[in-house]
Protein backbone atom coordinates (compact mmCIF):
# COMPACT_ATOMS: atom_id res chain seq x y z
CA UNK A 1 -6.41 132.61 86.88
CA UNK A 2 -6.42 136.33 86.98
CA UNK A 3 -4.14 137.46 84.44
CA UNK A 4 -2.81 141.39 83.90
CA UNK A 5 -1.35 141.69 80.11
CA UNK A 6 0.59 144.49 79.23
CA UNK A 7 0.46 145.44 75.30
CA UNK A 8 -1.49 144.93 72.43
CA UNK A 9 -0.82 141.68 70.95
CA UNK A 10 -4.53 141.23 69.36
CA UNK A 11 -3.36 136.96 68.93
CA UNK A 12 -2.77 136.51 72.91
CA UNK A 13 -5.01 138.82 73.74
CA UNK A 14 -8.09 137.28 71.78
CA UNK A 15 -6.65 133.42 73.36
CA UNK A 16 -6.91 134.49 76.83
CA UNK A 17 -10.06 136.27 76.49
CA UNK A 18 -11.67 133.34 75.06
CA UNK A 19 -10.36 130.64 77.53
CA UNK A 20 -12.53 129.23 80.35
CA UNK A 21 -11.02 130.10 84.08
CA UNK A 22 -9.21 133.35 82.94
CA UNK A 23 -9.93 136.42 83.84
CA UNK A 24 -8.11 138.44 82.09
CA UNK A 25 -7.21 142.93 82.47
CA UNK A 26 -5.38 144.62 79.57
CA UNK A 27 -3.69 147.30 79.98
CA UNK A 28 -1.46 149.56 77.29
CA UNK A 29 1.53 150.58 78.98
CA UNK A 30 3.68 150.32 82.57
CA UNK A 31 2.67 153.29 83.69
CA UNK A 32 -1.17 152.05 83.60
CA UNK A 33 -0.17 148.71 84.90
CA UNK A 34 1.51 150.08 88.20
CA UNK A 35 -1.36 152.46 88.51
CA UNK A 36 -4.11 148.95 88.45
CA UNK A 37 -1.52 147.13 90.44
CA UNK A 38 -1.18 149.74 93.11
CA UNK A 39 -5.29 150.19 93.13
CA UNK A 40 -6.11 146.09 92.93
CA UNK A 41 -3.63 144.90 95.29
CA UNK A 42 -3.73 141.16 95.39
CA UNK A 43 -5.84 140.90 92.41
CA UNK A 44 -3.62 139.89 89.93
CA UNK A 45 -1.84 136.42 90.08
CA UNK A 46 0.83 136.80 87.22
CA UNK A 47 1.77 139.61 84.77
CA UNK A 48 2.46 138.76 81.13
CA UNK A 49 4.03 142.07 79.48
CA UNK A 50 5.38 142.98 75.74
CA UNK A 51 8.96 144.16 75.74
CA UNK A 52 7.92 147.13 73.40
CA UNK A 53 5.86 149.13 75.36
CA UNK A 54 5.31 152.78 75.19
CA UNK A 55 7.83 155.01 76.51
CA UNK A 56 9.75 152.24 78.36
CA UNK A 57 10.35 148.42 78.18
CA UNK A 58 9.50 145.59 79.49
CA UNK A 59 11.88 144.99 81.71
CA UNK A 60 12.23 148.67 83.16
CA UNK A 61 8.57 147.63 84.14
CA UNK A 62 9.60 144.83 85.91
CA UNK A 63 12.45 146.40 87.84
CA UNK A 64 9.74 149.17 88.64
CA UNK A 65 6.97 146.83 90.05
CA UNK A 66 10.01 145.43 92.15
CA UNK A 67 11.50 148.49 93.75
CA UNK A 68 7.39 150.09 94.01
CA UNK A 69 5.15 147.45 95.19
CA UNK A 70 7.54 145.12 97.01
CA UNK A 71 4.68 143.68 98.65
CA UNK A 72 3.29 142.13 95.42
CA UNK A 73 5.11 139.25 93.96
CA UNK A 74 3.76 138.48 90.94
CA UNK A 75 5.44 135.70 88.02
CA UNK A 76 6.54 138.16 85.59
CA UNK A 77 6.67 136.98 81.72
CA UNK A 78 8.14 138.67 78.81
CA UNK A 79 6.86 138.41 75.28
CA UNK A 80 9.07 139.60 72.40
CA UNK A 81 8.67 139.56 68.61
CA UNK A 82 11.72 138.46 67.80
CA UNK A 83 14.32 136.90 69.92
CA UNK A 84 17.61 139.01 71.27
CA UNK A 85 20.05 137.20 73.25
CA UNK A 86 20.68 140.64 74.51
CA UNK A 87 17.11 140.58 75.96
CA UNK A 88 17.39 137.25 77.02
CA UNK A 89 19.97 137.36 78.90
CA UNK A 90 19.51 140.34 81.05
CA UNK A 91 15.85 139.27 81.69
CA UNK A 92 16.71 136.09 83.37
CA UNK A 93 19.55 138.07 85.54
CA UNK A 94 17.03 140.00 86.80
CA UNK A 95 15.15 137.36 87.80
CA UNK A 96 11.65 137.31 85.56
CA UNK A 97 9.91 134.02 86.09
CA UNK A 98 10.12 133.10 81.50
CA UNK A 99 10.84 134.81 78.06
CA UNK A 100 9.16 133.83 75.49
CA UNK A 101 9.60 134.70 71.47
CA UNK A 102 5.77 135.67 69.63
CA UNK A 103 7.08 134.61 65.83
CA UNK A 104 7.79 131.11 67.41
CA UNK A 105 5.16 130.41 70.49
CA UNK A 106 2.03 129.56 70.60
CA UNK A 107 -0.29 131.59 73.04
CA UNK A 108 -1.55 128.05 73.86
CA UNK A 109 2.42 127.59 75.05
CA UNK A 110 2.07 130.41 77.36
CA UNK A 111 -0.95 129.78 79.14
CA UNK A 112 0.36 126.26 79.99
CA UNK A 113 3.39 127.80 81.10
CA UNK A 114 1.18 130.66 83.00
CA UNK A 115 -0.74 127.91 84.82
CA UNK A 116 2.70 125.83 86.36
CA UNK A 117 3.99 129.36 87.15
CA UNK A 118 1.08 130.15 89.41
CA UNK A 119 0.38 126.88 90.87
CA UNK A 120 4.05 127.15 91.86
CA UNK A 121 3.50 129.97 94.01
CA UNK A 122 0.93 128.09 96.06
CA UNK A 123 2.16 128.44 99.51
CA UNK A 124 1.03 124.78 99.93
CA UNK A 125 3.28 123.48 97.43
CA UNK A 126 6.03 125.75 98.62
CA UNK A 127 6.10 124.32 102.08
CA UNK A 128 5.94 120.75 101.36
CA UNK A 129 9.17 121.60 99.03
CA UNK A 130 11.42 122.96 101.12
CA UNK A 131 10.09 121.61 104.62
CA UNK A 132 12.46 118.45 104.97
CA UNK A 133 15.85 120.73 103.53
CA UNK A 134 14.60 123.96 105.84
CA UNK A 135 14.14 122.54 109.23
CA UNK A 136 17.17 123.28 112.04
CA UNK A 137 18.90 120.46 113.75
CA UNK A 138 21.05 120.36 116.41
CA UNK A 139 23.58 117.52 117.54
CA UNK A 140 23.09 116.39 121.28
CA UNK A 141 26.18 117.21 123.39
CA UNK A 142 26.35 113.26 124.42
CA UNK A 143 27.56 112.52 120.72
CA UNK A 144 30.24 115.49 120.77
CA UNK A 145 31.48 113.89 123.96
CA UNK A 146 31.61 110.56 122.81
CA UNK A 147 33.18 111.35 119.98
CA UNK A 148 36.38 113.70 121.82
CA UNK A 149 37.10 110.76 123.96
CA UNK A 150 37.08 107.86 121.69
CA UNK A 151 38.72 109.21 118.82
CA UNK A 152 41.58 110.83 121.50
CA UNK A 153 41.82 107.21 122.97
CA UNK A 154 42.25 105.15 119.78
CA UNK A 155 44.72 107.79 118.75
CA UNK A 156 47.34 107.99 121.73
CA UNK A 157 46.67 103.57 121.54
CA UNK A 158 46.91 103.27 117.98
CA UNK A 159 49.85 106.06 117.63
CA UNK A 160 52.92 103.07 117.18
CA UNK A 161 50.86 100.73 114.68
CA UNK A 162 50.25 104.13 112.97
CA UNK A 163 53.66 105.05 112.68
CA UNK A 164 54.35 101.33 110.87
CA UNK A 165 51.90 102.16 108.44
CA UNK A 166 53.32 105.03 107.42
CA UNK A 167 56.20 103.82 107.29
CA UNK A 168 55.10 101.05 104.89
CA UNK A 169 53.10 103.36 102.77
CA UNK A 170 56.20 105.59 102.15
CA UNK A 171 58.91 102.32 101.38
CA UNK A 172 56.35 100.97 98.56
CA UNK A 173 55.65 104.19 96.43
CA UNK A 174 56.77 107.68 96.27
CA UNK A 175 54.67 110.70 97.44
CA UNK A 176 52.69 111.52 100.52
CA UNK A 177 51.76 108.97 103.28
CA UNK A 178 48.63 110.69 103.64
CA UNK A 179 45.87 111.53 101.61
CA UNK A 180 43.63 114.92 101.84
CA UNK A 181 41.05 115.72 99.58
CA UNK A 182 37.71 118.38 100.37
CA UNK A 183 34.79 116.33 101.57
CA UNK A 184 30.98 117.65 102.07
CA UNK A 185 29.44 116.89 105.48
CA UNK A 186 27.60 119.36 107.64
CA UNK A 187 30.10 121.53 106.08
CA UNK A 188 32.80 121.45 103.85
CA UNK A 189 36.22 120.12 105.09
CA UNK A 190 40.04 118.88 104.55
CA UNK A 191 39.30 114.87 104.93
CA UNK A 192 42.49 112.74 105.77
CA UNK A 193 42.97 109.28 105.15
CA UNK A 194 45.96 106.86 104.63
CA UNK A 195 47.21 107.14 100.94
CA UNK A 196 46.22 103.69 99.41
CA UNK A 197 47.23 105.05 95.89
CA UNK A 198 49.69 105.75 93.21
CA UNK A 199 50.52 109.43 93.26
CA UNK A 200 48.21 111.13 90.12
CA UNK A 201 45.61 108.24 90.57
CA UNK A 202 42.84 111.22 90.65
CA UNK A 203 43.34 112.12 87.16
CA UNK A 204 42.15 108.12 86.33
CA UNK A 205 38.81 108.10 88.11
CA UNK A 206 36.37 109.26 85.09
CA UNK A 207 37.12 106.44 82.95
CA UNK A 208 37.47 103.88 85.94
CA UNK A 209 33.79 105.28 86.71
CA UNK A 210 33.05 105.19 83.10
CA UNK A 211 34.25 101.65 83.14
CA UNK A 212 33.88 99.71 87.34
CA UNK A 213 31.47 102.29 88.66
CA UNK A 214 29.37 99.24 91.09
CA UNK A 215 26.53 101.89 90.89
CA UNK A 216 26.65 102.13 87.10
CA UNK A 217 26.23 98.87 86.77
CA UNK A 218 23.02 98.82 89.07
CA UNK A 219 21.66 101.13 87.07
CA UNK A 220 22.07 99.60 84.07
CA UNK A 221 19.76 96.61 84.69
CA UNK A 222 17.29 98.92 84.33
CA UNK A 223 15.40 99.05 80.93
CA UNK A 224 16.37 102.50 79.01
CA UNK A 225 13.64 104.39 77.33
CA UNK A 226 14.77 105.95 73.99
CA UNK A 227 14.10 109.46 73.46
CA UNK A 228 13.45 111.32 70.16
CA UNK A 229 16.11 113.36 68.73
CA UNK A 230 13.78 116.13 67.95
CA UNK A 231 11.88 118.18 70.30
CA UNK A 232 7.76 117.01 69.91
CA UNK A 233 6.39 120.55 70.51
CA UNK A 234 8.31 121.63 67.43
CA UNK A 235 7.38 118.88 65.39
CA UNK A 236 3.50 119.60 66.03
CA UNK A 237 4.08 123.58 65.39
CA UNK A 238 4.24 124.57 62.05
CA UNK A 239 7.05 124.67 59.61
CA UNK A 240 9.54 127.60 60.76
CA UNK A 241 7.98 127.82 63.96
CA UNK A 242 9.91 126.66 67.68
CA UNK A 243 8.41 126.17 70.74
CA UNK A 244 11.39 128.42 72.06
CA UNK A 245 14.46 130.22 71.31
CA UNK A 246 16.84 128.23 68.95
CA UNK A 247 20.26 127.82 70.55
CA UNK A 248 23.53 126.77 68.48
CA UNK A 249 25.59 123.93 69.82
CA UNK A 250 27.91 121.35 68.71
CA UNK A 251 27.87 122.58 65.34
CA UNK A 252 24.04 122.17 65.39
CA UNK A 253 21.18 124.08 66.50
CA UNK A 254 18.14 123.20 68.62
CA UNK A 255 14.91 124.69 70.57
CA UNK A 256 15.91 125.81 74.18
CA UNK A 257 13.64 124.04 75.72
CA UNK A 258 14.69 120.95 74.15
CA UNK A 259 18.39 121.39 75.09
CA UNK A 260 17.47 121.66 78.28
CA UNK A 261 15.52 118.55 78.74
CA UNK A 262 18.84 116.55 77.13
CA UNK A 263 20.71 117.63 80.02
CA UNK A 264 18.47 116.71 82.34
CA UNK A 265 18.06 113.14 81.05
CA UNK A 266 21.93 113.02 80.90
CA UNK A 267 22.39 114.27 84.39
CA UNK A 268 19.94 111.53 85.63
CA UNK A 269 21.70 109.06 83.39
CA UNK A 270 24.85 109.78 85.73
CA UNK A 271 25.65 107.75 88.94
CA UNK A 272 25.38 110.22 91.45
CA UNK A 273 27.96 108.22 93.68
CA UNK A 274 31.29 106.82 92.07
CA UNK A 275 32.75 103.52 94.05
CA UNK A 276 35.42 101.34 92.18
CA UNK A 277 35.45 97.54 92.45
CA UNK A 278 39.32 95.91 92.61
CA UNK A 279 40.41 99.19 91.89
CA UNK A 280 43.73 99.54 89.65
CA UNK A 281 45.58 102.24 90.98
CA UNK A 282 45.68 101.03 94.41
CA UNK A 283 49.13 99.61 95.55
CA UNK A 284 49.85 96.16 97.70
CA UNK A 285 49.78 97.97 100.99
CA UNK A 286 46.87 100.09 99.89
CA UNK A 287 45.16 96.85 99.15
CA UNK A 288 45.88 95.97 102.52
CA UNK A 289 44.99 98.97 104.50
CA UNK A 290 42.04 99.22 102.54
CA UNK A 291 40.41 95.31 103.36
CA UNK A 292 41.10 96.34 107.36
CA UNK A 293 39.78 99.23 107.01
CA UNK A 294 43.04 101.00 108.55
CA UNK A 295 43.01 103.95 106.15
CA UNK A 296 39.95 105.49 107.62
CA UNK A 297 42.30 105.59 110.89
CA UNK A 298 43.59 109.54 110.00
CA UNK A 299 39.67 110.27 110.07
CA UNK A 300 40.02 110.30 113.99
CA UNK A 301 42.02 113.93 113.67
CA UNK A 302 38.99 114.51 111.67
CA UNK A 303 36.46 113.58 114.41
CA UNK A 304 38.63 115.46 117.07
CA UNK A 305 38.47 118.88 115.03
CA UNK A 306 34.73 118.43 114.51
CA UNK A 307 34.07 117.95 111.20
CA UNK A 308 33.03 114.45 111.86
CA UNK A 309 31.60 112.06 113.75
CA UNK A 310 32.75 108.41 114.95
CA UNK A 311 28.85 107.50 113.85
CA UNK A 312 27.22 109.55 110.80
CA UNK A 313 26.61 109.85 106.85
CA UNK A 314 29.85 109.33 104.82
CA UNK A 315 31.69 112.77 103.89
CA UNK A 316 30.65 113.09 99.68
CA UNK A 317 33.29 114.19 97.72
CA UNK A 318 32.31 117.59 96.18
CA UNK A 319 31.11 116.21 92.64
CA UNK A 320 28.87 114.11 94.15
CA UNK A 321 27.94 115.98 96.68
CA UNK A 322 26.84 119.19 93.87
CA UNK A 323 24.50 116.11 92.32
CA UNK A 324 22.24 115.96 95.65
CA UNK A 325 20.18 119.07 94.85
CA UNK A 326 16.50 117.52 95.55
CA UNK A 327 15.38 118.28 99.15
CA UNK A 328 14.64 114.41 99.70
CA UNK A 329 18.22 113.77 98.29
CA UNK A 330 19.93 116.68 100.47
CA UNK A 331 18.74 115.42 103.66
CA UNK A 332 21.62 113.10 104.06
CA UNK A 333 24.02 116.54 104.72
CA UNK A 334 21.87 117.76 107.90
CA UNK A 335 22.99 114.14 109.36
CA UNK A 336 27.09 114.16 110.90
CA UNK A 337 29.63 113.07 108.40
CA UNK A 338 31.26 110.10 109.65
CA UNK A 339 33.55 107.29 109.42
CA UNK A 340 30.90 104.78 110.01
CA UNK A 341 27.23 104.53 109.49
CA UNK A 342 23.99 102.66 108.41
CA UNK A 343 24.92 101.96 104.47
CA UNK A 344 28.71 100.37 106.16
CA UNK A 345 27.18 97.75 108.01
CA UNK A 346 23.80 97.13 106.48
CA UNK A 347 25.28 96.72 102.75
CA UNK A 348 28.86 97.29 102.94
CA UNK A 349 29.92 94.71 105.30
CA UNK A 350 27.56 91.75 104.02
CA UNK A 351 29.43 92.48 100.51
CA UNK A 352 25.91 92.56 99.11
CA UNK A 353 25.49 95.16 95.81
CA UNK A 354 23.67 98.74 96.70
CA UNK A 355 22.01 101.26 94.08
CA UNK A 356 22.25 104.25 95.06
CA UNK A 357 18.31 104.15 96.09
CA UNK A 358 19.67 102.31 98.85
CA UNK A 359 22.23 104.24 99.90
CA UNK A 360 19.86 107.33 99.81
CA UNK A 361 17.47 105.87 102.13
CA UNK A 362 19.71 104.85 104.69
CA UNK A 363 21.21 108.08 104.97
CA UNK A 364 18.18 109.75 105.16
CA UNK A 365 16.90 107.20 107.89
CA UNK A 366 19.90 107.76 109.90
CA UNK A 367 19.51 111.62 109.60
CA UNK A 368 15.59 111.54 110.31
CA UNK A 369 16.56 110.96 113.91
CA UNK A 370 17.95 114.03 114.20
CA UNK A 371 15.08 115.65 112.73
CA UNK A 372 12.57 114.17 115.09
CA UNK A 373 14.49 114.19 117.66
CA UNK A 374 14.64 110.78 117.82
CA UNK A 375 18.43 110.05 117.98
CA UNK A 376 19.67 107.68 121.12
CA UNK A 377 23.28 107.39 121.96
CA UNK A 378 22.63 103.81 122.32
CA UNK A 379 22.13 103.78 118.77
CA UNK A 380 25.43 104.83 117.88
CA UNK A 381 26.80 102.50 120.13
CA UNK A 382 24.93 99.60 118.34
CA UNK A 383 26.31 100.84 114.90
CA UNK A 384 29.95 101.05 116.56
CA UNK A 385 29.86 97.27 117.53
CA UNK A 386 28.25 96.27 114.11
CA UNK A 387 31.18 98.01 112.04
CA UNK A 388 33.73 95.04 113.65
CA UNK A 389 32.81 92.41 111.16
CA UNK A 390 32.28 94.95 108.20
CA UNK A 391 35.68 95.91 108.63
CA UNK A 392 37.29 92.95 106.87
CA UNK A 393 35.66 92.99 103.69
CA UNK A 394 37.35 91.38 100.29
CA UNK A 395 37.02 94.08 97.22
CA UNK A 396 39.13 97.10 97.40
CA UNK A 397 36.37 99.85 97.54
């Protein structure tokens, strides 16, 4: 790893001189580093500076290097004496790759951290990141087709039994027969469905998911790991010393580095999907509509607009949708949303109990055919006629 240090810290300088697989330039100041970086093009593979330098910071280095040798992008680290949430802050806006604090980090820290930081740029690794998330797809015309004529059909049929519904809906509870909330397909849309609620039933739904989430409880079968309350890298530094910044929160404080990691352990500890069993706040006809199925019928307006499909991934509500970050997770979303699918009649309609693993995969396997050009109309048509008998189903979900 070809490292260019800007500063004098003797301590880092002395670590990285000594360790195997570095090769390491020093240089004083950013006017000397621009002038070796501008000469040795391609020779450097990340840039650990001092915020003191002479003449000019840190950081006016690093916008320099940006706006000079655009060509160049090098992982840019800070090191500062003492921490400055000043510093900090306007560091990571600018987009510097870490910042760490020399009266609390090991040089030890920093050359692990140096390694990730330039493996991560290896165009290999890149590729097979972003590949599955990155790739265009295109719906065949056939499906668009299909989905005009049958959803205009089953409207103009269906119009009178609607009309009862509604009708019913309205006698049995106050508020609006119909129910539109934003969903997350392809794109982001109004989604309409029969209102099978109480009016205010939203406000209920985190303790109901707290409390009846079916995924929760999938989850929970699953042996938890207990995790120490105080970061390990701090315990094995010495006394005074933090493996990063100490942040104040909850009346406490805490490494960085550590509060991050206990928000990514509670964001995995979260159901990504929410789906209520015998749920409380529906009413007698919701109950109803719900078992047939008939309050997916207002999706049809939905189909005929073109924010769904008849066949496709179900629309996520936004909070779940903001969960599905990972590439292999986000696939699901270059699929059609749609009012029936794979996860309907494999799991849903054999009333059999599905983790969200299983949901995942089913998406992805039904948007996979759209990457590889695989999809068949026929297909669709297949799913269509195995949604009958999932349509009567007996919990409320």
């Amino acid at each position: 790893m070809r490292i260019l240090f800007v500063g004098t810290y003797e301590r880092y300088l002395n670590f990285f001189d000594n360790t195997e697989a570095v090769q390491i330039t020093a240089v004083r100041n950013g006017y000397e580093a621009i002038k070796y970086l501008d000469s040795n093009a391609g020779l450097t593979d990340i840039l650990i500076s001092e915020y003191q330098l002479p003449g000019n910071d840190g950081l006016y280095l690093y916008e320099k290097i940006k706006s000079t040798l655009k060509s160049q992008e090098i992982p840019f680290v800070i090191l500062q004496q003492e921490f400055n949430g000043g510093v900090y802050k306007k560091a990571f806006d600018l987009g510097i790759a870490d910042y760490f604090v020399c009266n609390s980090t090991t040089p030890e820290s920093v050359f692990k951290r140096a390694v990730k930081l330039v493996e991560s740029k290896d165009p290999i690794i890149k590729k097979q990141a972003v590949m599955p998330a990155m790739k265009p797809v295109k719906l065949p015309w056939s499906k668009r087709l299909f989905d005009i004529v049958f959803a205009s059909t089953a409207l103009l049929l269906a119009s009178p039994f609607l009309a009862l519904i509604a009708l019913a809906i309205r006698l049995e509870s106050k508020g609006k027969v119909y129910y539109i909330a934003k969903r997350v397909g392809r794109k982001t849309f109004d989604f309409y469905k029969f209102r099978s609620m109480r009016t205010g039933s939203d406000k209920l739904i985190k303790q109901l998911a707290k409390d009846n989430n079916q995924y929760s409880a999938v989850q929970e079968e699953e042996p938890v790991q207990q995790e120490p309350q105080n970061c390990p890298k701090c315990a094995a530094l010495p006394e005074g010393e933090t493996c990063s910044p100490i942040i104040y929160v909850d009346n406490g404080s805490l490494c960085e580095s550590w509060h991050h990691h206990q928000l990514k352990l509670k964001k995995e500890s979260e159901s990504t999907f929410i789906k209520i069993s015998n749920d409380p706040r529906i009413t007698r006809v919701g109950k109803f509509i719900r078992n047939t199925s008939i309050d997916e019928l207002p999706q049809l307006i939905n189909v005929l607009k073109g924010d769904m499909s008849i066949v496709g991934n179900r629309p996520l509500p936004v909070y779940e949708a903001e969960m599905l970050t990972e590439d292999m997770m986000s696939k699901r979303f270059l699929a059609p949303a749609g009012i029936t699918g794979l996860w309907q009649v494999e799991l849903r309609g054999q009333g059999g109990v599905m983790s969200e693993e299983d949901r995942m995969a089913l998406d992805n396997s039904y948007a996979d055919k759209f990457i590889d050009n695989s999809y068949s109309f026929w297909y669709d048509i297949k799913l269509i006629l195995r949604t009958i008998p999932a349509l009567l189903q007996k919990d409320t979900v």
